[in-house]
PDB file of N, CA and C in Angstrom:
ATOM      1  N   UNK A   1      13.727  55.900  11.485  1.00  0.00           N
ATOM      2  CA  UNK A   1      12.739  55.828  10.428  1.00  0.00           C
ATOM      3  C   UNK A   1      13.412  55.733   9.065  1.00  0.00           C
ATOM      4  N   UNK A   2      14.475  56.723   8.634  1.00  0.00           N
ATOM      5  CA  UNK A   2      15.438  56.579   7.562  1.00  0.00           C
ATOM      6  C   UNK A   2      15.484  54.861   7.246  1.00  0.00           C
ATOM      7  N   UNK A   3      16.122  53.776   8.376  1.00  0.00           N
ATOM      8  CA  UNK A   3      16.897  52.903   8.179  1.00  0.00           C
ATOM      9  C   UNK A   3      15.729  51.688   7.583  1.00  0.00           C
ATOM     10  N   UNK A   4      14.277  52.085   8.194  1.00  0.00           N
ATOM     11  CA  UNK A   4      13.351  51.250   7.715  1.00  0.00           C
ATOM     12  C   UNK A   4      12.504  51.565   6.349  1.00  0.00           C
ATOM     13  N   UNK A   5      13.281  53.020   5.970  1.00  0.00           N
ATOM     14  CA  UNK A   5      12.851  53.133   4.395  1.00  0.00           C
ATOM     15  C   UNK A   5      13.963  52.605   3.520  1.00  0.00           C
ATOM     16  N   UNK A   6      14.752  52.474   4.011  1.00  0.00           N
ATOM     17  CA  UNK A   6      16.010  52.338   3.332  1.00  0.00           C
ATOM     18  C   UNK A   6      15.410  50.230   2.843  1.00  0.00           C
ATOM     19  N   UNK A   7      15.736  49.825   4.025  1.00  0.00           N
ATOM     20  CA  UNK A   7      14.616  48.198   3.731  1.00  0.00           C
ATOM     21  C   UNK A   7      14.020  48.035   2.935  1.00  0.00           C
ATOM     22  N   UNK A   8      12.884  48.947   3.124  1.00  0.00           N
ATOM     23  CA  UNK A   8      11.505  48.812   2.328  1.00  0.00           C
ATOM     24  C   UNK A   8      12.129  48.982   0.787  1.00  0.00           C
ATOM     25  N   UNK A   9      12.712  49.973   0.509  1.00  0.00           N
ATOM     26  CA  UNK A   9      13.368  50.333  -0.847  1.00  0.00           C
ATOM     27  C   UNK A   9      14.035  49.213  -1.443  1.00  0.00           C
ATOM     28  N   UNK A  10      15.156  48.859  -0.601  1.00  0.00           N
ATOM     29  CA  UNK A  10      15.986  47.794  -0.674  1.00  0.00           C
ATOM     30  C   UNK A  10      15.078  46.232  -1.486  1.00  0.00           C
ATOM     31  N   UNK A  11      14.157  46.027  -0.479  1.00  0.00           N
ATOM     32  CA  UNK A  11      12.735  45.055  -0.278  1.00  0.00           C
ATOM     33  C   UNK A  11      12.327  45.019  -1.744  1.00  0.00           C
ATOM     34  N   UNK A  12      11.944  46.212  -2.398  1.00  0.00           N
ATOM     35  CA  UNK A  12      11.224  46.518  -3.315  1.00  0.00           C
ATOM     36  C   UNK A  12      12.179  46.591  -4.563  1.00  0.00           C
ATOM     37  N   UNK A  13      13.358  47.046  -4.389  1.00  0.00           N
ATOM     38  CA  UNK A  13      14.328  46.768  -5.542  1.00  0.00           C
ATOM     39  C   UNK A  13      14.442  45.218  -5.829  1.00  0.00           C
ATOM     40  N   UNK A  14      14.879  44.648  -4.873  1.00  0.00           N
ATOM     41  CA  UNK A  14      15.245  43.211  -4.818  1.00  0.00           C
ATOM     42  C   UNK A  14      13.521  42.269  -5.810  1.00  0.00           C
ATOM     43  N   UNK A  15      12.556  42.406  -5.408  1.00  0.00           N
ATOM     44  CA  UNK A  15      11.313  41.965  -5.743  1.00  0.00           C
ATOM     45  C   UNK A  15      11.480  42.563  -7.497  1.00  0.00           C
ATOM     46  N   UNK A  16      11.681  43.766  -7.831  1.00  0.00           N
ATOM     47  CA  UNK A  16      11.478  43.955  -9.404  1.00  0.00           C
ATOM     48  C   UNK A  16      12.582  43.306 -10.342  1.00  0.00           C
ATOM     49  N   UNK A  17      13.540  43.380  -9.368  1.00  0.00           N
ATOM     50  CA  UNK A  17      14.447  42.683  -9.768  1.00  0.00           C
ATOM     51  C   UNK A  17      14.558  41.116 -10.464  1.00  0.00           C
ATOM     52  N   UNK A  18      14.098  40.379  -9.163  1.00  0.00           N
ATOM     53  CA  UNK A  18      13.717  39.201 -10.011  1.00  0.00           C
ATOM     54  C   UNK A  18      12.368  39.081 -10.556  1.00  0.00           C
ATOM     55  N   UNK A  19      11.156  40.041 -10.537  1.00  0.00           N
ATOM     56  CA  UNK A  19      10.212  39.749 -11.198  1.00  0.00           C
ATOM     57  C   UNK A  19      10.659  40.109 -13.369  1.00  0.00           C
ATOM     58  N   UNK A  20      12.065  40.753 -12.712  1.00  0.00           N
ATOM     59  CA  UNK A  20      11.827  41.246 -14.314  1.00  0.00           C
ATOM     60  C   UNK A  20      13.058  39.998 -15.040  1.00  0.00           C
ATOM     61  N   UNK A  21      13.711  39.827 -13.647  1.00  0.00           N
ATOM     62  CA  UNK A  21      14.549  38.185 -14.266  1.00  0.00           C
ATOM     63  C   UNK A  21      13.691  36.887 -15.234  1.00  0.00           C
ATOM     64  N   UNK A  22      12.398  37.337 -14.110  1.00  0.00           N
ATOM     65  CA  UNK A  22      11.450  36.201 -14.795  1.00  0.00           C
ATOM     66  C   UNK A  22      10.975  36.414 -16.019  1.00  0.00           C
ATOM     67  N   UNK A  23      10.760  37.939 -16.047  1.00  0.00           N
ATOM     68  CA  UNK A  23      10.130  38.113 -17.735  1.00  0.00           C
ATOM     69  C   UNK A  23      11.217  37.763 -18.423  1.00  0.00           C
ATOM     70  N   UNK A  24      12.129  37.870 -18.243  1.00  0.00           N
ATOM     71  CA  UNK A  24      13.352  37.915 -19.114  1.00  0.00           C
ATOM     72  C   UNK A  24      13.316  36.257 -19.350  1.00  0.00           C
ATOM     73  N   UNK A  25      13.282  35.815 -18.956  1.00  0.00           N
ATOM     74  CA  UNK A  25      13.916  34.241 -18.598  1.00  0.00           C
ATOM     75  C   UNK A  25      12.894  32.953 -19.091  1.00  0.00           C
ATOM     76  N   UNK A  26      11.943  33.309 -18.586  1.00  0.00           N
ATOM     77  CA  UNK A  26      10.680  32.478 -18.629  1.00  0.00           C
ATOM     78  C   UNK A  26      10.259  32.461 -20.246  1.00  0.00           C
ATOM     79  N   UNK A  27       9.837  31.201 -20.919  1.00  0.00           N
ATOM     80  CA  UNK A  27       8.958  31.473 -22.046  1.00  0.00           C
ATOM     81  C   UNK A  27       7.576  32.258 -22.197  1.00  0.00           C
ATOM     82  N   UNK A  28       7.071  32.941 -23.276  1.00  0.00           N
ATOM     83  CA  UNK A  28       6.089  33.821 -23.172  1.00  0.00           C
ATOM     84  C   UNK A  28       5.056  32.506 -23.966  1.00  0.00           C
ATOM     85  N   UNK A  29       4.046  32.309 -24.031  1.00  0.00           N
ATOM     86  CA  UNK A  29       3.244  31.414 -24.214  1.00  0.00           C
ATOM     87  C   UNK A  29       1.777  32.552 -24.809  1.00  0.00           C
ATOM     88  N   UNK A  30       1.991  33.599 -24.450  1.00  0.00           N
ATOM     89  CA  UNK A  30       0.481  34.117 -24.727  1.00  0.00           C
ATOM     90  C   UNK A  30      -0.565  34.034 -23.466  1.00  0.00           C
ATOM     91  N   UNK A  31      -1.511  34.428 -23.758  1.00  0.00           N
ATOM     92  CA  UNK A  31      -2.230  35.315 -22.237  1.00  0.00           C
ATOM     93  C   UNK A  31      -3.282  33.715 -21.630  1.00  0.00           C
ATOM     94  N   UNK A  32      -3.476  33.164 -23.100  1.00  0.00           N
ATOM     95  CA  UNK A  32      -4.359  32.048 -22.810  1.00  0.00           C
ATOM     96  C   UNK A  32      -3.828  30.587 -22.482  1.00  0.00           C
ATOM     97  N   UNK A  33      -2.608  30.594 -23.164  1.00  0.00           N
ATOM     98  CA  UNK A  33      -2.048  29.107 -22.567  1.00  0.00           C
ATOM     99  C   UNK A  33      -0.513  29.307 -21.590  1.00  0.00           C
ATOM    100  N   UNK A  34      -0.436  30.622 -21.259  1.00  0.00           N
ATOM    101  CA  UNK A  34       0.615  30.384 -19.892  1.00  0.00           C
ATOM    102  C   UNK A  34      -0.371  29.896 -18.913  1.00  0.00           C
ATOM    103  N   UNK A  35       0.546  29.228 -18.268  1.00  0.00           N
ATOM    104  CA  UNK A  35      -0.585  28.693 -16.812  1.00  0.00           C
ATOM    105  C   UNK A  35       0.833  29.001 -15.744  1.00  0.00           C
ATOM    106  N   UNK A  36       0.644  29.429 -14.006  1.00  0.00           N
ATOM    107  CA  UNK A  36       1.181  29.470 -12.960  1.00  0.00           C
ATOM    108  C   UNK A  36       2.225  28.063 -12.603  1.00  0.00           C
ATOM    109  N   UNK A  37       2.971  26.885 -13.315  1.00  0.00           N
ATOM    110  CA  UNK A  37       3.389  26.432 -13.484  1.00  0.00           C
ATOM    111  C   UNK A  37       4.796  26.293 -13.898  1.00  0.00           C
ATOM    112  N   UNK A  38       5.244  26.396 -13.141  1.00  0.00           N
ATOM    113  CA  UNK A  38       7.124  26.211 -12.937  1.00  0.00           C
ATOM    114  C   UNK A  38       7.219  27.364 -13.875  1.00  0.00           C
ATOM    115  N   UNK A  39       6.772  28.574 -13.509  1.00  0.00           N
ATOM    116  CA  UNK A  39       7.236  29.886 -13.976  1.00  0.00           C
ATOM    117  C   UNK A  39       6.757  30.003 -15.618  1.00  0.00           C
ATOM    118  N   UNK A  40       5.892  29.756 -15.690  1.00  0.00           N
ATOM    119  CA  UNK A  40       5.326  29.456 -16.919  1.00  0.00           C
ATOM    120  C   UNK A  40       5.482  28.814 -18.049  1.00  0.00           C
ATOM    121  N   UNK A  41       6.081  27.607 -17.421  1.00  0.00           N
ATOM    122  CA  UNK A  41       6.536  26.520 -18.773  1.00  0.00           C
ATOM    123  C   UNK A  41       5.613  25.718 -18.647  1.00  0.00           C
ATOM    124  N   UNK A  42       5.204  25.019 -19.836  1.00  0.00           N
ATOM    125  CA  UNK A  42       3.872  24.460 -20.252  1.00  0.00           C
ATOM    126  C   UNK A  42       4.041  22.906 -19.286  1.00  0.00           C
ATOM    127  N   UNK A  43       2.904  22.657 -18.916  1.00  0.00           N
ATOM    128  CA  UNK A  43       3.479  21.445 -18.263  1.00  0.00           C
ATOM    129  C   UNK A  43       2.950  20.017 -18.924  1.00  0.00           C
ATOM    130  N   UNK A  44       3.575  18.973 -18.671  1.00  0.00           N
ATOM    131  CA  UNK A  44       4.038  18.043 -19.182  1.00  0.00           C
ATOM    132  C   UNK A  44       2.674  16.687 -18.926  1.00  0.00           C
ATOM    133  N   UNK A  45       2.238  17.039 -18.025  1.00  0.00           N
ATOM    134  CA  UNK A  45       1.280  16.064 -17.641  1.00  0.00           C
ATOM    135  C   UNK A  45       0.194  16.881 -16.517  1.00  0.00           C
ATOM    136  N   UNK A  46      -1.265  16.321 -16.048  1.00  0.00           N
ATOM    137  CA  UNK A  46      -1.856  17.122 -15.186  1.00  0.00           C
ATOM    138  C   UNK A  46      -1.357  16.795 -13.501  1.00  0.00           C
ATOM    139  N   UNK A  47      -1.309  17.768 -13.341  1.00  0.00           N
ATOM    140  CA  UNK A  47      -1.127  18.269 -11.669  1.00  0.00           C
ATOM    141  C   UNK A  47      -1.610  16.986 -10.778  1.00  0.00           C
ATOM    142  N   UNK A  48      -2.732  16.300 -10.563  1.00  0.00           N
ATOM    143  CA  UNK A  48      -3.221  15.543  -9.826  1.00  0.00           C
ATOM    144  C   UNK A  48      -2.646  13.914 -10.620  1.00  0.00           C
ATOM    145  N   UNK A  49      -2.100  13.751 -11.645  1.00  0.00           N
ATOM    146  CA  UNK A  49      -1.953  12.525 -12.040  1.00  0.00           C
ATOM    147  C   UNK A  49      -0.313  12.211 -11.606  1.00  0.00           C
ATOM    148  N   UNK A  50       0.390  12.634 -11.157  1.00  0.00           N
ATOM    149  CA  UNK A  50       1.847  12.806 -10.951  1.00  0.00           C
ATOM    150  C   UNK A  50       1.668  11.717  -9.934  1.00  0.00           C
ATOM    151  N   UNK A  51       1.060  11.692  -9.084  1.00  0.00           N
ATOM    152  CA  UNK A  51       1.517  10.668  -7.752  1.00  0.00           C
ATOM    153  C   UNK A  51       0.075   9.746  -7.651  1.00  0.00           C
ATOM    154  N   UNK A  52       0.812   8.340  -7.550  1.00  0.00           N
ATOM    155  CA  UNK A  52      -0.166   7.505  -7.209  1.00  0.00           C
ATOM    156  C   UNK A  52      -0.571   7.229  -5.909  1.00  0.00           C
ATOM    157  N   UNK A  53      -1.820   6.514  -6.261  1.00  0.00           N
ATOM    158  CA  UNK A  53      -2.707   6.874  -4.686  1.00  0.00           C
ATOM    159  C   UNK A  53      -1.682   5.392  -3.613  1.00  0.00           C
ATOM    160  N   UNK A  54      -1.110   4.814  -4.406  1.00  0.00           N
ATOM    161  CA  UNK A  54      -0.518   3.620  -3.693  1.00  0.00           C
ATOM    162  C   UNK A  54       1.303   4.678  -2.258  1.00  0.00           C
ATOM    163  N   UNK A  55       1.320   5.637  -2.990  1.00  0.00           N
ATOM    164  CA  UNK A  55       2.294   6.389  -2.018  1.00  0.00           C
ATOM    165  C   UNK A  55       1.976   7.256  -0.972  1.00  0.00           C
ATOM    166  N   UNK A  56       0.146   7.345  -0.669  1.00  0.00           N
ATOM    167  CA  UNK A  56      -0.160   7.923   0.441  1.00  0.00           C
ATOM    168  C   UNK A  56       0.156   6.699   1.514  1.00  0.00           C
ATOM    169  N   UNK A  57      -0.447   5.784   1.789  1.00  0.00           N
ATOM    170  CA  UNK A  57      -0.083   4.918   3.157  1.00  0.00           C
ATOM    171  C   UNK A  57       1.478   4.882   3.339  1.00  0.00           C
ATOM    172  N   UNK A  58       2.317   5.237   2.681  1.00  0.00           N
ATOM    173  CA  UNK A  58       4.120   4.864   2.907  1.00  0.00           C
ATOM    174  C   UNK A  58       4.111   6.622   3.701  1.00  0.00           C
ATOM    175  N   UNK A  59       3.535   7.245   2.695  1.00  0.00           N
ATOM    176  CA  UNK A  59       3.724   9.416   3.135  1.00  0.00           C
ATOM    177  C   UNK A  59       3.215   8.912   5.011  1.00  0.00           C
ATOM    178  N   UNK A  60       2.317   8.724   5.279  1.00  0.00           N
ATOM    179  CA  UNK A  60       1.265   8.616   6.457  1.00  0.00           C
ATOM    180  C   UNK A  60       2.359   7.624   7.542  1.00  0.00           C
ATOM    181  N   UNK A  61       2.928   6.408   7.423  1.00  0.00           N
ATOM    182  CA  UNK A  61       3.438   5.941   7.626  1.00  0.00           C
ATOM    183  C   UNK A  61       4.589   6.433   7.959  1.00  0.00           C
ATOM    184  N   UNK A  62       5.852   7.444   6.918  1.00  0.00           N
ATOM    185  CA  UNK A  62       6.347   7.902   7.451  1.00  0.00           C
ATOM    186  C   UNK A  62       6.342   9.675   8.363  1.00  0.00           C
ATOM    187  N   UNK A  63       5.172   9.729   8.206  1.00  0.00           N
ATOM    188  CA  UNK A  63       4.943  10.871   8.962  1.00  0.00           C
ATOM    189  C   UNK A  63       4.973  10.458  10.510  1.00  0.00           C
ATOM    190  N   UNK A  64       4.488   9.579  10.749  1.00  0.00           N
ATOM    191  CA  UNK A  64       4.116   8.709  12.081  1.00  0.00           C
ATOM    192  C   UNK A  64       5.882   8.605  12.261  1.00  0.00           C
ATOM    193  N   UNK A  65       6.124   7.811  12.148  1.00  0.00           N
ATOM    194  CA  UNK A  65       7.605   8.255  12.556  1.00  0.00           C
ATOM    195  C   UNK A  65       8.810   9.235  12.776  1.00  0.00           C
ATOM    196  N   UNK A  66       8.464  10.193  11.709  1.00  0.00           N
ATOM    197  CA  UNK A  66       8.670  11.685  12.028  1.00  0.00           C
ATOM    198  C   UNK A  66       8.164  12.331  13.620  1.00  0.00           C
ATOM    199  N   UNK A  67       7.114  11.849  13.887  1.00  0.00           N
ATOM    200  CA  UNK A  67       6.494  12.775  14.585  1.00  0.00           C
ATOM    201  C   UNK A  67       6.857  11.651  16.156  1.00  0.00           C
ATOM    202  N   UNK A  68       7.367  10.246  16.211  1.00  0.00           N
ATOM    203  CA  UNK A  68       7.937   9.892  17.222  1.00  0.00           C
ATOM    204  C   UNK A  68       9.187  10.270  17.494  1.00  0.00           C
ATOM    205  N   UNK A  69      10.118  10.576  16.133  1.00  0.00           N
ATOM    206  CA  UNK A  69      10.859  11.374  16.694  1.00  0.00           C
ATOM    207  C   UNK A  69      11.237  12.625  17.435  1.00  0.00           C
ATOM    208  N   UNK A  70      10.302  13.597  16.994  1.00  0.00           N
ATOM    209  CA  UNK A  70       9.696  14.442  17.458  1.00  0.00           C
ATOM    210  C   UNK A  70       9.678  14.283  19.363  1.00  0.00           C
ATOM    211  N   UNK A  71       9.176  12.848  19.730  1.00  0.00           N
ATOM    212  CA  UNK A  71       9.114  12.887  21.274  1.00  0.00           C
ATOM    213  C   UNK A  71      10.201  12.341  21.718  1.00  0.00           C
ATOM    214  N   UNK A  72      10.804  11.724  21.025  1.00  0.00           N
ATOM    215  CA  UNK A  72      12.077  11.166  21.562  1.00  0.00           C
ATOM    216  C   UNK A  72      13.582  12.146  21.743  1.00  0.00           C
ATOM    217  N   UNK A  73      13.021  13.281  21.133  1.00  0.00           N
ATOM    218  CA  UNK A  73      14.788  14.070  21.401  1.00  0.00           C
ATOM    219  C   UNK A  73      14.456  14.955  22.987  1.00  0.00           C
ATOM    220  N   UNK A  74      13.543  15.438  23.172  1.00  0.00           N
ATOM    221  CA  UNK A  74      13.073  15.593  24.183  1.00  0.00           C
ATOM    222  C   UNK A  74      13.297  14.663  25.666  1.00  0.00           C
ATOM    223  N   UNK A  75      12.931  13.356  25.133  1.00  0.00           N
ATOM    224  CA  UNK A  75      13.297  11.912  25.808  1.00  0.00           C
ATOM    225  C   UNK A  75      15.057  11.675  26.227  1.00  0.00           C
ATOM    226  N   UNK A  76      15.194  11.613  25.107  1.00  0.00           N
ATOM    227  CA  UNK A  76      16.722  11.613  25.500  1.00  0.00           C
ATOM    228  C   UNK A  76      17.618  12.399  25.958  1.00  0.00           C
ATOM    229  N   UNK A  77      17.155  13.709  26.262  1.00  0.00           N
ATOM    230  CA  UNK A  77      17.374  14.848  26.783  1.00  0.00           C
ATOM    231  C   UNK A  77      17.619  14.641  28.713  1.00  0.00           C
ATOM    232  N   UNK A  78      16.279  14.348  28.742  1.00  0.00           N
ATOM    233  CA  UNK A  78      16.381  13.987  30.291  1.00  0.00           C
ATOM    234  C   UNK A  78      16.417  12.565  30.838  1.00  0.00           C
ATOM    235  N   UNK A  79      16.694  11.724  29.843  1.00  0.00           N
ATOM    236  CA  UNK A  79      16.905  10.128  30.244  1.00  0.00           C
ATOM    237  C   UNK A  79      17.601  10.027  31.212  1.00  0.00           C
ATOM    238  N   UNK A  80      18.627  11.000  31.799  1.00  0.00           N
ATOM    239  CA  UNK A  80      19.455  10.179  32.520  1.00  0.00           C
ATOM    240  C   UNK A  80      19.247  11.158  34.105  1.00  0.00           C
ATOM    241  N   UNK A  81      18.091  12.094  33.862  1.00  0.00           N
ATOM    242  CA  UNK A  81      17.746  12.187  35.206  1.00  0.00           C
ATOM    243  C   UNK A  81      16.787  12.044  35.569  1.00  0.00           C
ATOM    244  N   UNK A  82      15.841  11.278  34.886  1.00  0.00           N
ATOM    245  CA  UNK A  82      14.812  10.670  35.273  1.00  0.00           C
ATOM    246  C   UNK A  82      14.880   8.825  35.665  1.00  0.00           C
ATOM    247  N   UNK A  83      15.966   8.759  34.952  1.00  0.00           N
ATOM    248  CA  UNK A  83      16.279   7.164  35.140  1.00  0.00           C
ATOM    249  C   UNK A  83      15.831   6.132  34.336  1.00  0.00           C
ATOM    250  N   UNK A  84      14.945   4.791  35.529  1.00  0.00           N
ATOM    251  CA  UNK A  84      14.953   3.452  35.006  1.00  0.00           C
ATOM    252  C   UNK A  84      13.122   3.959  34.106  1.00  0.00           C
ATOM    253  N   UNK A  85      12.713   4.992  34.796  1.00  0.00           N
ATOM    254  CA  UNK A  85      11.035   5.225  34.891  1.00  0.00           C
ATOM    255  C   UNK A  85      10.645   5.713  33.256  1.00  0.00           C
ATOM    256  N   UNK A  86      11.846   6.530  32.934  1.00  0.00           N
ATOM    257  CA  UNK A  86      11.831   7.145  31.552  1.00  0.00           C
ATOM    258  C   UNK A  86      12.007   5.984  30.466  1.00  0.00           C
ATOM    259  N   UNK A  87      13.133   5.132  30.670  1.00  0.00           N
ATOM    260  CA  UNK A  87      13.727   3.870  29.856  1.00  0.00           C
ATOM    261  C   UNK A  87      11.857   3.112  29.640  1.00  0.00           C
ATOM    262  N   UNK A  88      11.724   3.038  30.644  1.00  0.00           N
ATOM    263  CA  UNK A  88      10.144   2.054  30.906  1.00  0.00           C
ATOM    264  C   UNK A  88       9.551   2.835  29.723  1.00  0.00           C
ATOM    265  N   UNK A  89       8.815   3.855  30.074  1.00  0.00           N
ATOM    266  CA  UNK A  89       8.008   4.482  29.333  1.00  0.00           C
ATOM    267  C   UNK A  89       8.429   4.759  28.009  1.00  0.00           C
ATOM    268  N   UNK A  90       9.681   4.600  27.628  1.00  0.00           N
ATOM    269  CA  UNK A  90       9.742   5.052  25.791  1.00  0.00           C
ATOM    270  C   UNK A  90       9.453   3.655  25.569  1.00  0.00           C
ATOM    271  N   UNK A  91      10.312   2.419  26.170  1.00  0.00           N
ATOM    272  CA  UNK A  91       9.885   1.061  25.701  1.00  0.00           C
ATOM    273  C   UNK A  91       7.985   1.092  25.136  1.00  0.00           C
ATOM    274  N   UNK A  92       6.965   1.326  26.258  1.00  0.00           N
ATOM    275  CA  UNK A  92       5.706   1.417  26.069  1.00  0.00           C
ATOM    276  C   UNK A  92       5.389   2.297  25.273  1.00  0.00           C
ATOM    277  N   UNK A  93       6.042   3.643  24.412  1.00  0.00           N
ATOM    278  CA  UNK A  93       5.829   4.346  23.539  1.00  0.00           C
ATOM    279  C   UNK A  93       6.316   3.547  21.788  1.00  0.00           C
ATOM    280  N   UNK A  94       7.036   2.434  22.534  1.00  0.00           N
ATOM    281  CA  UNK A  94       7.715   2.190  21.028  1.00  0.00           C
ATOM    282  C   UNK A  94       6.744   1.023  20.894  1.00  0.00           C
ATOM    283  N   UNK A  95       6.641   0.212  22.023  1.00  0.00           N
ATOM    284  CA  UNK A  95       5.299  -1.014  21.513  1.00  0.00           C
ATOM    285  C   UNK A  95       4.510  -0.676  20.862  1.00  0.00           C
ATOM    286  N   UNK A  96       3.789   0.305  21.364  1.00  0.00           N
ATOM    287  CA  UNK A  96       2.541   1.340  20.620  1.00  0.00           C
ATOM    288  C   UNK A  96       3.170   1.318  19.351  1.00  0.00           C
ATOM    289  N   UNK A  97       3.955   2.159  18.911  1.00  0.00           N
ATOM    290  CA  UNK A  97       4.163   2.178  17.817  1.00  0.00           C
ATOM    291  C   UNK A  97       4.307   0.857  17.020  1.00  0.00           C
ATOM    292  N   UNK A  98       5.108   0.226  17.292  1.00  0.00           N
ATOM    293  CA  UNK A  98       5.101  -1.342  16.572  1.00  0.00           C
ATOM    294  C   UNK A  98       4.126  -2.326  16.527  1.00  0.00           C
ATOM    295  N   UNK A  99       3.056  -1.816  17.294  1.00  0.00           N
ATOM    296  CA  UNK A  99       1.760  -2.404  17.316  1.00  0.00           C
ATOM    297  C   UNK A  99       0.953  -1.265  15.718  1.00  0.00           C
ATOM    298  N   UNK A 100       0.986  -0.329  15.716  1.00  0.00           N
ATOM    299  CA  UNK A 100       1.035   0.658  14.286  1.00  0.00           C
ATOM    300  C   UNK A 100       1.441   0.436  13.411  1.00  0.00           C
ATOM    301  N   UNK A 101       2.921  -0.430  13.007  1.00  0.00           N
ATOM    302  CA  UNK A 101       3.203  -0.543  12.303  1.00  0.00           C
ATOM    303  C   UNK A 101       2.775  -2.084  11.711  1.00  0.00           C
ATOM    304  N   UNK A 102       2.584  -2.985  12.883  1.00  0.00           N
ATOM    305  CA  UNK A 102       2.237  -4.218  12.479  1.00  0.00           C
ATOM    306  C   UNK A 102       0.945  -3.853  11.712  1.00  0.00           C
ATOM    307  N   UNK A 103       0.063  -3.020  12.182  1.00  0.00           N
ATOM    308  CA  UNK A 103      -1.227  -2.856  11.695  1.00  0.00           C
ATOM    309  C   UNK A 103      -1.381  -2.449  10.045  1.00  0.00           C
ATOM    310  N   UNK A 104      -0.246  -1.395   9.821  1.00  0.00           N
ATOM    311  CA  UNK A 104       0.424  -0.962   8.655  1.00  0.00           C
ATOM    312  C   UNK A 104       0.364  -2.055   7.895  1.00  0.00           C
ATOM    313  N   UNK A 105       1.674  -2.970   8.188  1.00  0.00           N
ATOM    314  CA  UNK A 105       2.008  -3.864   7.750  1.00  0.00           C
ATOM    315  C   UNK A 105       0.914  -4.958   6.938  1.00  0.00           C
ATOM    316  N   UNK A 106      -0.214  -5.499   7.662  1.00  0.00           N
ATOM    317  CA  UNK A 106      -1.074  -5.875   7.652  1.00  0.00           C
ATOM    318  C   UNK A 106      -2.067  -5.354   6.696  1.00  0.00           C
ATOM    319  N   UNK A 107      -2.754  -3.806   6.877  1.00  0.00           N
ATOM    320  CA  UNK A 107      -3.122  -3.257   5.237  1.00  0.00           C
ATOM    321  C   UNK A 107      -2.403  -3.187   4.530  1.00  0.00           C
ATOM    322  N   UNK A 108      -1.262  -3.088   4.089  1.00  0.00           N
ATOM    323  CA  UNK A 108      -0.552  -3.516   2.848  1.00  0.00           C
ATOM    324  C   UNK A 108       0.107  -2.008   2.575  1.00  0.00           C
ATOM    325  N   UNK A 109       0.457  -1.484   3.806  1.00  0.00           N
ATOM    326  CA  UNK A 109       1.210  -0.042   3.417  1.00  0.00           C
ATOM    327  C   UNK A 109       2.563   0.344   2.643  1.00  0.00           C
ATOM    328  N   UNK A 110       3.127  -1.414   3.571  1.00  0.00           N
ATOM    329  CA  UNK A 110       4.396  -1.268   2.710  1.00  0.00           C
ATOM    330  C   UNK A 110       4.888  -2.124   1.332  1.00  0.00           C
ATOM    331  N   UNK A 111       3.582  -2.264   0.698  1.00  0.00           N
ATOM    332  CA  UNK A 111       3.725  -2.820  -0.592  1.00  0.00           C
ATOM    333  C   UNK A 111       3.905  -1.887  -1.589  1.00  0.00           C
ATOM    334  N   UNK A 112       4.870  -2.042  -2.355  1.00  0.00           N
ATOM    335  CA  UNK A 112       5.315  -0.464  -3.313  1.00  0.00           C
ATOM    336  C   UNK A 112       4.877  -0.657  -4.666  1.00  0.00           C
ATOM    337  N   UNK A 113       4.282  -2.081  -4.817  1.00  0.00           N
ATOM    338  CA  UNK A 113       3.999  -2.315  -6.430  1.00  0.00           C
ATOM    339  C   UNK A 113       2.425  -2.341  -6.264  1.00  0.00           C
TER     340      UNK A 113
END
């Protein structure tokens, strides 16, 4: 019980610690125009105008590929004791996909301008 107060203490030193780094550190702005923003520095432009709506289909796009990788380390894991049957089936996992991406392609995902 000692060793898990000792933590908690520890826990709680460490936390005032940098909360008081921050007072120290951070600009003071006053009660009405600090805002929760990169530690209270005034910010530069609004929150929702930073990213254009033209970089969600590329985000989506590469999430989809993230997440085939995702099945493929798994895949290559047992490729070679499952054999010719496994080789088959990622081929038909990757058509799929390149049939996705043609589709991509086609709405205009990967146009950056």
């Amino acid at each position: 019980m000692g060793a898990v107060a000792v933590v908690v203490l520890l826990a709680l030193l460490g936390i005032g610690a940098l909360h008081g780094l921050h007072r120290l550190v951070a600009p003071y702005h006053g009660v009405l125009t600090s805002l929760p923003f990169q530690s209270g520095w005034p910010p530069q432009q609004h929150a929702l105008s930073r990213y254009h709506v033209r970089w969600y289909p590329a985000t989506l796009v590469f999430l989809a590929f993230d997440v085939e990788m995702l099945f493929m380390y798994p895949w290559a894991v047992v490729v070679a004791q499952v054999g010719a049957k496994a080789v088959a089936e990622m081929f038909l996992f990757l058509g799929a996909l390149f049939v996705a991406v043609g589709w991509a392609w086609r709405e205009g995902a990967f146009r950056w301008a």
